[in-house]
C-alpha atoms as a PDB file:
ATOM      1  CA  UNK A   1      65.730 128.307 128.922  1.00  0.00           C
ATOM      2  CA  UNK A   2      66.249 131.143 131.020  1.00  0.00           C
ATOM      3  CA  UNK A   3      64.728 134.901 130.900  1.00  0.00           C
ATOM      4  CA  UNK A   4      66.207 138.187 129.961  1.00  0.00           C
ATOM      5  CA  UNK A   5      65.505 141.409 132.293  1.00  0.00           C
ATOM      6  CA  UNK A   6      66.797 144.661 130.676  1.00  0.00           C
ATOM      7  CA  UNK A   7      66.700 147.711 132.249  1.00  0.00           C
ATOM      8  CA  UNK A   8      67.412 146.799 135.612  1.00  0.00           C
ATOM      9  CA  UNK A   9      68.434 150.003 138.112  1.00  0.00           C
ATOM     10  CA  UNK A  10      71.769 149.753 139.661  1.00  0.00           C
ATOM     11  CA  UNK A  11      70.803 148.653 143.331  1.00  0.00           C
ATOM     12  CA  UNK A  12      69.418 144.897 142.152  1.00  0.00           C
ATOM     13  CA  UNK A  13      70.093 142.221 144.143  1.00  0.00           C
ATOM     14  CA  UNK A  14      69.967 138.519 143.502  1.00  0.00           C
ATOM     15  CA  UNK A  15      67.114 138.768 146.664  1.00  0.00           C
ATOM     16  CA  UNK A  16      64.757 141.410 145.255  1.00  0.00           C
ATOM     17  CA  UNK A  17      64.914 139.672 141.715  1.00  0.00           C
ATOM     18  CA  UNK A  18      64.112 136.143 143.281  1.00  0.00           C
ATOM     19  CA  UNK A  19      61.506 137.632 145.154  1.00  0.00           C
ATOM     20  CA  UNK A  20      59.880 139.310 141.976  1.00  0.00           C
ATOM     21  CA  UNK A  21      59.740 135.874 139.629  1.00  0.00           C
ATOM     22  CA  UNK A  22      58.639 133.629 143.039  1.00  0.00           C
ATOM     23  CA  UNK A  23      55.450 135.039 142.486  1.00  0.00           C
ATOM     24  CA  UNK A  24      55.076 133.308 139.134  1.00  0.00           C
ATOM     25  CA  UNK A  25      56.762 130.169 140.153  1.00  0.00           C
ATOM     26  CA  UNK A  26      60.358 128.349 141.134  1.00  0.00           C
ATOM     27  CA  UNK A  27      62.880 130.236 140.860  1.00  0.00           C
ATOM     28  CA  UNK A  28      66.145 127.765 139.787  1.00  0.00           C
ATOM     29  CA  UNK A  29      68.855 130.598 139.187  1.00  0.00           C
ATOM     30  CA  UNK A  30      69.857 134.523 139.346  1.00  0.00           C
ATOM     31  CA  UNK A  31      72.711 136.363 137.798  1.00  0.00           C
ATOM     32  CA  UNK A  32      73.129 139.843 137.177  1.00  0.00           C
ATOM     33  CA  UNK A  33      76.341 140.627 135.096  1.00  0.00           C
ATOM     34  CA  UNK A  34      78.786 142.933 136.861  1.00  0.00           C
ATOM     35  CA  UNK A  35      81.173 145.335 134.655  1.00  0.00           C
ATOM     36  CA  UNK A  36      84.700 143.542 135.167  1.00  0.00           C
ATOM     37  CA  UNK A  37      86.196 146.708 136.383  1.00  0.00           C
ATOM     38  CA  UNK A  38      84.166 148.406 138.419  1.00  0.00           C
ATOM     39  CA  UNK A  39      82.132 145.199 139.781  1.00  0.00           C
ATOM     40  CA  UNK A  40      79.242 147.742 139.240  1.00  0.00           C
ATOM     41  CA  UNK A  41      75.921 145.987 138.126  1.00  0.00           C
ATOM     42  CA  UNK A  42      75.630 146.427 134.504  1.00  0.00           C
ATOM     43  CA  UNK A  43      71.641 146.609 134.345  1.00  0.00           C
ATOM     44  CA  UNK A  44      70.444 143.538 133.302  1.00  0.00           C
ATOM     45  CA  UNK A  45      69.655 140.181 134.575  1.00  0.00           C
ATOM     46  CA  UNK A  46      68.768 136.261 133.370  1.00  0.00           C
ATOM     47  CA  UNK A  47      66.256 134.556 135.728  1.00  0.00           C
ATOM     48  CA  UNK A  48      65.791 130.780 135.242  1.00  0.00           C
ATOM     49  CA  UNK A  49      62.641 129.185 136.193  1.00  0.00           C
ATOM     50  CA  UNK A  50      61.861 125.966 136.913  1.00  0.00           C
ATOM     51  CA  UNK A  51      59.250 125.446 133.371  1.00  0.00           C
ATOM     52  CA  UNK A  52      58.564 127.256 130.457  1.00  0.00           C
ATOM     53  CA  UNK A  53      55.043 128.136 131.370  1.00  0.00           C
ATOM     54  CA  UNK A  54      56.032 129.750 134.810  1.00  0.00           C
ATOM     55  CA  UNK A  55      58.798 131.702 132.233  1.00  0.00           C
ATOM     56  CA  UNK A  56      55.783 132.539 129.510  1.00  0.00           C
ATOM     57  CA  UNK A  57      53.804 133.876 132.769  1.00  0.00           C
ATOM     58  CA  UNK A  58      56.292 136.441 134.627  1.00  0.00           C
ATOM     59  CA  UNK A  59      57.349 137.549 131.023  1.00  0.00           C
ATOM     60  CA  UNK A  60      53.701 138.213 129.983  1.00  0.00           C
ATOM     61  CA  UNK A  61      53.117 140.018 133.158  1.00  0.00           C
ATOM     62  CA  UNK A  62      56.048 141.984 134.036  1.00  0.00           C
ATOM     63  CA  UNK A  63      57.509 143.259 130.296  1.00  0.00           C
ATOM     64  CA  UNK A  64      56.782 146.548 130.411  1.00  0.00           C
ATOM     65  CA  UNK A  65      55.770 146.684 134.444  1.00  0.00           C
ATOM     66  CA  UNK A  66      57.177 149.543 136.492  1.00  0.00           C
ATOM     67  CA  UNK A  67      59.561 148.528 139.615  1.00  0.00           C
ATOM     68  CA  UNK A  68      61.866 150.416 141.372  1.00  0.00           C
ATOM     69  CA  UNK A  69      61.177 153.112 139.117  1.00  0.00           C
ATOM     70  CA  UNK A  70      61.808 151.760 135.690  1.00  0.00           C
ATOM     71  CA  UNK A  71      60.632 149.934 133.350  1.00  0.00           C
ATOM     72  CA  UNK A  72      61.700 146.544 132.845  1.00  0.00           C
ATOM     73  CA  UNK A  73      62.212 144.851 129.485  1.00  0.00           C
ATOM     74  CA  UNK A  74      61.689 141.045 129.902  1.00  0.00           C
ATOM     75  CA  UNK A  75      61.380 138.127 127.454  1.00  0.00           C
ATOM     76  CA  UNK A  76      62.913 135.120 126.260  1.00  0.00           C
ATOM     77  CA  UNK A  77      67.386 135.179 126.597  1.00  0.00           C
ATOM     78  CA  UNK A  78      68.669 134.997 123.357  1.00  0.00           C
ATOM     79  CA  UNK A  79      71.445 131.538 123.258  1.00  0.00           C
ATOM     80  CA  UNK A  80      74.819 133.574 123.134  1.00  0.00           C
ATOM     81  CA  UNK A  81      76.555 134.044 120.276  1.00  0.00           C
ATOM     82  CA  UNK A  82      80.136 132.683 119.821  1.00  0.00           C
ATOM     83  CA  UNK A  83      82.738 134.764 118.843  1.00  0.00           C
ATOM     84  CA  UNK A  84      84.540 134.145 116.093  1.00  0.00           C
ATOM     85  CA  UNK A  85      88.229 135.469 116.719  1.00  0.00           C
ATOM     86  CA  UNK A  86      89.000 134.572 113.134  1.00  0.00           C
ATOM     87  CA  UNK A  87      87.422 136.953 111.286  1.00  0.00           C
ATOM     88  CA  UNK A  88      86.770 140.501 111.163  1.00  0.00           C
ATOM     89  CA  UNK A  89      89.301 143.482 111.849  1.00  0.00           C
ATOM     90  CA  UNK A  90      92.779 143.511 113.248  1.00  0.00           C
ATOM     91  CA  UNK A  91      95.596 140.710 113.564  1.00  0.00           C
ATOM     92  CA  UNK A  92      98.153 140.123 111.063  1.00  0.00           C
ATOM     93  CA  UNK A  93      98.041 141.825 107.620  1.00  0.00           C
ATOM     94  CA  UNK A  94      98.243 139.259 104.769  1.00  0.00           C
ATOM     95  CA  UNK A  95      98.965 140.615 101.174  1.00  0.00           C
ATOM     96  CA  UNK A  96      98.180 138.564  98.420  1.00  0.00           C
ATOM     97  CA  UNK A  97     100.721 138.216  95.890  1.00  0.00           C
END
């Protein structure tokens, strides 16, 4: 399972996060989504730890926190959806006859 930081400011590093969640335990993985054309950090961040209790501890105690002067928003990631490129709008018009 991994953990979900939202509102991130722009100058994150993989560093400053690590050294944020060390505090409540090992640390297995950073990433922090760029935008694909800029490269610019897009303000959020998944942090996996090493158990579920170290996870259940940083998120109790830093949802909410102030750092680098914002607020984060941290709990459980959310598995990612799959998109389903079958439905919805657009492609090829079918009329039913």
């Amino acid at each position: 399972m991994s953990i979900y930081i939202g509102n991130l400011p722009y100058e994150v590093t993989s560093e400053t996060l690590k050294e944020v969640f060390t505090e409540y335990g090992t640390v297995n993985r950073v990433h922090i989504p760029t935008d694909r054309e800029t490269g610019r950090v897009r303000g959020f961040a998944f942090v996996e730890m090493a158990t579920e209790e170290e996870e259940s501890k940083a998120i109790e105690t830093l949802d909410g926190a102030e750092w680098m002067s914002r607020e984060l928003r941290v709990n459980k990631a959310k598995p990612r959806e799959k998109k389903d490129f079958n439905r919805g709008g657009g492609g090829r018009r079918r009329d039913n006859f």
